[in-house]
Protein backbone atom coordinates (compact mmCIF):
# COMPACT_ATOMS: atom_id res chain seq x y z
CA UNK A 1 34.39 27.65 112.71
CA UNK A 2 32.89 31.04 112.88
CA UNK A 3 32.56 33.28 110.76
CA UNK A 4 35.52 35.76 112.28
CA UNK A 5 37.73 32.68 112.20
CA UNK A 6 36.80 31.75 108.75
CA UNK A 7 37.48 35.20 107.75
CA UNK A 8 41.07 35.70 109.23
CA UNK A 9 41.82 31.98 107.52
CA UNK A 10 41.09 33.17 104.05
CA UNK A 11 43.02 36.37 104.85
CA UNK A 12 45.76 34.16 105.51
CA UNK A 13 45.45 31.67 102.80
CA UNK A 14 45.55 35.02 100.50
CA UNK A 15 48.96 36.41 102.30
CA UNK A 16 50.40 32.89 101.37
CA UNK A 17 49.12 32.74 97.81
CA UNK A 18 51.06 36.19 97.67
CA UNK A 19 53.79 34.55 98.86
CA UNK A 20 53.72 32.09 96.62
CA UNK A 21 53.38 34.11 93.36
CA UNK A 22 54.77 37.35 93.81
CA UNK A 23 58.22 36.42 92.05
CA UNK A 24 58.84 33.18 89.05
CA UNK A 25 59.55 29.98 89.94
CA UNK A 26 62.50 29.94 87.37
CA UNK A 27 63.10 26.82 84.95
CA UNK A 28 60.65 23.48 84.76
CA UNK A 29 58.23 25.09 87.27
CA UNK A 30 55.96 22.27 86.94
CA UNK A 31 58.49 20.12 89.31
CA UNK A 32 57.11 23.01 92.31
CA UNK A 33 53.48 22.35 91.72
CA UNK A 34 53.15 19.36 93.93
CA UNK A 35 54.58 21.26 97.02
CA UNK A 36 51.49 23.12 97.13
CA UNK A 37 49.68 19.99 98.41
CA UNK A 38 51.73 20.88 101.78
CA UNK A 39 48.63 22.85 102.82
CA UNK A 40 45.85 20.25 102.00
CA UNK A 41 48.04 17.82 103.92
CA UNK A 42 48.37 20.02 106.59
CA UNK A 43 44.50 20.26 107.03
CA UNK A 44 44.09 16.51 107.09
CA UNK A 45 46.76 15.08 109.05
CA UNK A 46 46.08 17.90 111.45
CA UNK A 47 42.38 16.23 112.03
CA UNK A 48 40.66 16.49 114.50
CA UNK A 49 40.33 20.43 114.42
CA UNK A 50 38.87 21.43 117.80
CA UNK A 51 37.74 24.85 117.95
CA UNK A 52 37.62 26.64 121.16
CA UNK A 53 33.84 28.36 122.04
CA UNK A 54 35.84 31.01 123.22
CA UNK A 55 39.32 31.71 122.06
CA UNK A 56 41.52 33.19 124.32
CA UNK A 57 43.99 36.31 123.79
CA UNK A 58 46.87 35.92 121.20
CA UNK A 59 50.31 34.78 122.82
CA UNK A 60 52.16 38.39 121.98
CA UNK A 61 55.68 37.13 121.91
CA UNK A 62 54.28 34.33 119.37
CA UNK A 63 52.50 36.92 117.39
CA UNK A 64 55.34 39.06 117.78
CA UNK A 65 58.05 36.82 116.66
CA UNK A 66 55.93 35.92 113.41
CA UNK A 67 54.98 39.70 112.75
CA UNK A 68 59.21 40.50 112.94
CA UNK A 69 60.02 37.81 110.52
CA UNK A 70 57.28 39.26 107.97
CA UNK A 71 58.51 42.37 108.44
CA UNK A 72 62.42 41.10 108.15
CA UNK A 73 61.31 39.60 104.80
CA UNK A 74 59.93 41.98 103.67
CA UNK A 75 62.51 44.44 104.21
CA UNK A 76 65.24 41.83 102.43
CA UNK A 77 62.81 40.76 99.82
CA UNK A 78 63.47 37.04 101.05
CA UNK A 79 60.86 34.46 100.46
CA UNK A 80 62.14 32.20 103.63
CA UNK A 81 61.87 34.98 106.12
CA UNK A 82 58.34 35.55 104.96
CA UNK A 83 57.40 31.24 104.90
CA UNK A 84 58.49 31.56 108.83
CA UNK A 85 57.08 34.63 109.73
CA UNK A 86 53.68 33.45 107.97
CA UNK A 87 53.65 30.13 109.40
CA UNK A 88 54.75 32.17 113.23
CA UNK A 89 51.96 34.14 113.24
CA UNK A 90 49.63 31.33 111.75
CA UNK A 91 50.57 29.07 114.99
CA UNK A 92 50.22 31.97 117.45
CA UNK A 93 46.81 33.21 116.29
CA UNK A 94 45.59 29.37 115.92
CA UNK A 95 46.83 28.37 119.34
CA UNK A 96 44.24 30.76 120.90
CA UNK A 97 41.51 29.76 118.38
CA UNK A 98 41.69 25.59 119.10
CA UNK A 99 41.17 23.61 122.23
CA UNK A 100 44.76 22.67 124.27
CA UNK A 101 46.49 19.40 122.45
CA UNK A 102 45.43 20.30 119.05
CA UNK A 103 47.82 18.54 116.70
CA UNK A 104 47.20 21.30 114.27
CA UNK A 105 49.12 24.30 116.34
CA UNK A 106 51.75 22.57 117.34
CA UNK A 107 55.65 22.49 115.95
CA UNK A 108 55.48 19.24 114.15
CA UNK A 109 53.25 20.61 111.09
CA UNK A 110 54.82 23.87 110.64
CA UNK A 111 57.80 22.23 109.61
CA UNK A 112 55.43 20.98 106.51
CA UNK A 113 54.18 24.40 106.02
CA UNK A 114 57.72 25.80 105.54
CA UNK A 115 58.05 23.36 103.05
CA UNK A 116 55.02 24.44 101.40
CA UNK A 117 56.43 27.49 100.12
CA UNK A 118 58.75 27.75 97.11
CA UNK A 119 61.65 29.57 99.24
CA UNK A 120 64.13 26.84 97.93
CA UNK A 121 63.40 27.17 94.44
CA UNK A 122 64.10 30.99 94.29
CA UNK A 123 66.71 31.37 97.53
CA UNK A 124 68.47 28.30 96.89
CA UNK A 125 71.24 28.90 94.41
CA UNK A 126 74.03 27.81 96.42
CA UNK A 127 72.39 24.93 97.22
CA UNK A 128 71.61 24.39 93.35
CA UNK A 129 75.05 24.52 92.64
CA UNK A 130 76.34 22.45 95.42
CA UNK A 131 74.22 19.73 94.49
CA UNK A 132 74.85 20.14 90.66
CA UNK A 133 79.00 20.01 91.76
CA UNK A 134 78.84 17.15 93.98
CA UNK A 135 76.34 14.90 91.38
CA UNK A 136 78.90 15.79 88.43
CA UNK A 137 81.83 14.35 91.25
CA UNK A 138 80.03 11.59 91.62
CA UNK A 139 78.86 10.57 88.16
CA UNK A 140 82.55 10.91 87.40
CA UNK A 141 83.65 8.48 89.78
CA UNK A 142 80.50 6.00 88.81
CA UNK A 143 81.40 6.16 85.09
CA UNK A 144 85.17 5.50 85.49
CA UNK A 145 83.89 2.80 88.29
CA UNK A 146 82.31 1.07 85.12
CA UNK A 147 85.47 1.50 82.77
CA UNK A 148 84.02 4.39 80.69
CA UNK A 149 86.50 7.10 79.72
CA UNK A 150 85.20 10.30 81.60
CA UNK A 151 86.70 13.68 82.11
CA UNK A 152 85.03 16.58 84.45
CA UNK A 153 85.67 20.18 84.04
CA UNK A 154 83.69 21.41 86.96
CA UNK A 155 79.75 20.21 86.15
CA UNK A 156 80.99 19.52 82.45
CA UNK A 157 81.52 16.19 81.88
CA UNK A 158 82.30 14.03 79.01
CA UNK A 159 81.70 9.97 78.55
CA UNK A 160 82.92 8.16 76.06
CA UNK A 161 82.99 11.08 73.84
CA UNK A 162 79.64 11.87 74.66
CA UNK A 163 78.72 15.56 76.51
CA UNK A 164 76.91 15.76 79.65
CA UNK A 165 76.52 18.78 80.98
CA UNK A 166 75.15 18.85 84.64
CA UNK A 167 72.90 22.61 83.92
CA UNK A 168 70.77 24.33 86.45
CA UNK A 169 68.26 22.43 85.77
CA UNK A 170 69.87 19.39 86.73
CA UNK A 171 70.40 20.86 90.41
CA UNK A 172 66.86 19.94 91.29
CA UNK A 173 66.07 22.65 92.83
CA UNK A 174 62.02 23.00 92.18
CA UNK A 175 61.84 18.94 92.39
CA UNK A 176 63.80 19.41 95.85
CA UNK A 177 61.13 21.69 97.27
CA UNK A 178 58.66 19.34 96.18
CA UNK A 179 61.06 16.40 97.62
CA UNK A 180 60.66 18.16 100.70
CA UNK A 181 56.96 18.19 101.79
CA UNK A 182 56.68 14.42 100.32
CA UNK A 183 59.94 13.65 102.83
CA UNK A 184 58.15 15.13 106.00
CA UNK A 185 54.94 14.21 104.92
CA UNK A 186 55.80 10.90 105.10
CA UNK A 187 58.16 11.26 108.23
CA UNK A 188 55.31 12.34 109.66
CA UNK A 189 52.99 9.32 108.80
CA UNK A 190 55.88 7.49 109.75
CA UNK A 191 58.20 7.97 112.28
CA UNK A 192 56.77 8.24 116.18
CA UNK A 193 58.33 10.78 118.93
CA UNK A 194 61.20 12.52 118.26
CA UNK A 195 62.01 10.57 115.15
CA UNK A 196 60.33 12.62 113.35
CA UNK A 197 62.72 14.79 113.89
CA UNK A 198 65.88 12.89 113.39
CA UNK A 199 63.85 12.21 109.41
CA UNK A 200 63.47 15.88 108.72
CA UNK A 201 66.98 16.32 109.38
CA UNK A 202 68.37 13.35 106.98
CA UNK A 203 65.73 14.32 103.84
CA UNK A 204 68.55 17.11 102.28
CA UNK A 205 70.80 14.00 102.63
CA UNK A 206 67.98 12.09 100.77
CA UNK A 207 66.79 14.51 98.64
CA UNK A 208 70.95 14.71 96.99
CA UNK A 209 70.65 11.05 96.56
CA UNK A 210 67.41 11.38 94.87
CA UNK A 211 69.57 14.26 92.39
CA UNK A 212 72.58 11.81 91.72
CA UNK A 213 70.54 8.91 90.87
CA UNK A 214 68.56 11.45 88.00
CA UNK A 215 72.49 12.76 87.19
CA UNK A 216 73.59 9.45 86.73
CA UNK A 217 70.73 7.61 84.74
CA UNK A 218 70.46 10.16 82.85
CA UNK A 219 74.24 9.47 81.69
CA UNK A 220 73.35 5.96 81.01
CA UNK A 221 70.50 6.64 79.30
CA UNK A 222 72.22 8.96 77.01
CA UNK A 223 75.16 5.87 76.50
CA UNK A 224 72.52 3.25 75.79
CA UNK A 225 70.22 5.12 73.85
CA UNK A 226 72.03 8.10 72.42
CA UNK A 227 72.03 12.20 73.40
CA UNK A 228 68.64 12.52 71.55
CA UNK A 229 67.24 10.32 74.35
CA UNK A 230 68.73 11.93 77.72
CA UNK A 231 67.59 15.32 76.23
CA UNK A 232 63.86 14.16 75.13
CA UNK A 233 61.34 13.92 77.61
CA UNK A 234 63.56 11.82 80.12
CA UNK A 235 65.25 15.38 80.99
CA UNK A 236 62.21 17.25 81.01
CA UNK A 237 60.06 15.07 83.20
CA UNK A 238 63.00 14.25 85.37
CA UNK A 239 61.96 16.71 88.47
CA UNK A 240 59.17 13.89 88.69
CA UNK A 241 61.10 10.81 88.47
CA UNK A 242 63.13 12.29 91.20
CA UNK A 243 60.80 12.95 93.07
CA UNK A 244 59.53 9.49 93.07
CA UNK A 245 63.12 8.23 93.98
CA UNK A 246 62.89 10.68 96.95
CA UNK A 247 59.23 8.97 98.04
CA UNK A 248 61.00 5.89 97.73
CA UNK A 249 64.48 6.35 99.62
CA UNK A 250 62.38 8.15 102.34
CA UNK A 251 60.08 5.01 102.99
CA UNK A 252 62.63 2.72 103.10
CA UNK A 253 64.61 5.18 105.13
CA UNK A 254 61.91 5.88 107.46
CA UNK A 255 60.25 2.51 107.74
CA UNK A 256 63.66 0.96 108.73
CA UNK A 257 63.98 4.09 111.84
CA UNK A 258 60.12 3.37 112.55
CA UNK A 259 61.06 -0.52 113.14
CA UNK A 260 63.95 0.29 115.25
CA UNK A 261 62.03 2.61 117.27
CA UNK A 262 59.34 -0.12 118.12
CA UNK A 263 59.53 -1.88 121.87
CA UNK A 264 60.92 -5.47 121.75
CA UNK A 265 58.20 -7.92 122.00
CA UNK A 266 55.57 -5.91 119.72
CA UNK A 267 53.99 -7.62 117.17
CA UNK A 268 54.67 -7.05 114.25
């Protein structure tokens, strides 16, 4: 890399940090910190970076596409518009700086570097709530399922006497941009062709699972061990747990599409 190139990198990598940190990350902010490693994992599994001797001229409409979208964010003050527009303009100026085939400019990693950026956890509300309704529907049904007396007053719910109240904080919503880059992280380890794809599309639908699961053991917890429990450390390390659930629905998930996609006869 030369020294122009390493220059207009860190210029970027500053633009994203601003990105990043120009508003809070709202409640349990420690559940976004592992969506930062989107951009480490970005330079590795984008290896072999090939540098061109010469680059060639920027793709305008590229450049111009990503420049609009900054500008578009900017204008609304909206964190996603400015993700895309960064990561536009990233892939147009690095598909002039690296050699033809480089797995680094292509579509398949930008999808990671969305992901990167904490546009969920401050855009997201209707999706917090969504997931927070739905969980507390489904906890609801689980609960009566196991012959526990359970009423629901929209994310209110009571069990056996006992209050559980499905909060922001139970939506997820910092864990679930975290859930994110491990879900296409590993998609992308994972699944060949255009399956990748097809698993980028299914991880919101695995990334809710992930959020009932936490909704509902952390109602049995608080039944087998009492409020004191559910509310301790169990609810305030919970963005991680889930998070974990996520890595492990997704590799099931994924593994299981991976087989499927492999030609009869291979070995195993």
């Amino acid at each position: 890399m030369k020294s122009g190139q390493m220059a207009v990198t860190a210029a970027f990598a500053a633009t994203g940090a601003w990105i990043w940190l120009r508003h809070p990350l709202g409640e349990s902010p420690q559940d976004l910190w592992p969506a930062l490693l989107a951009f480490p994992l970005y330079v590795w599994l984008s290896r072999p970076w090939r540098w061109r001797s010469k680059p060639v001229p920027v793709a305008v409409g590229r450049l111009a596409a990503g420049v609009g979208m900054v500008v578009a964010g900017l204008a609304l003050d909206h964190t996603l518009l400015l993700a895309v527009g960064w990561v536009l303009t990233w892939r147009a100026w690095l598909g002039a700086q690296l050699e033809p085939g480089s797995a680094a400019a292509t579509w398949k990693p930008m999808v990671l570097l969305v992901a990167g950026f904490p546009w969920l956890a401050l855009e997201g509300q209707a999706i917090g709530w969504w997931f927070r309704f739905s969980g507390a529907g489904v906890a609801e049904g689980w609960f009566g399922l196991l012959g526990f007396a359970v009423e629901r007053d929209g994310t209110f719910l009571t069990v056996q006497g006992m209050p559980l109240a499905v909060d922001a904080a139970c939506s997820g919503l910092n864990a679930l941009q975290s859930m994110l880059v491990a879900g296409t992280v590993l998609a992308w380890m994972v699944l060949p062709g255009n399956r990748y794809w097809w698993g980028v599309v299914l991880l919101p639908v695995l990334a809710w699972l992930a959020n009932v699961l936490r909704i509902v053991t952390l109602g049995m917890v608080g039944l087998s061990f009492g409020p004191e429990a559910a509310m301790g450390w169990f609810h305030d390390w919970g963005g991680w747990a889930v998070l974990m659930v996520m890595f492990v629905l997704c590799s099931v998930v994924f593994n299981a599409m991976a087989r499927t996609a492999a030609p009869k006869g291979a070995a195993a």
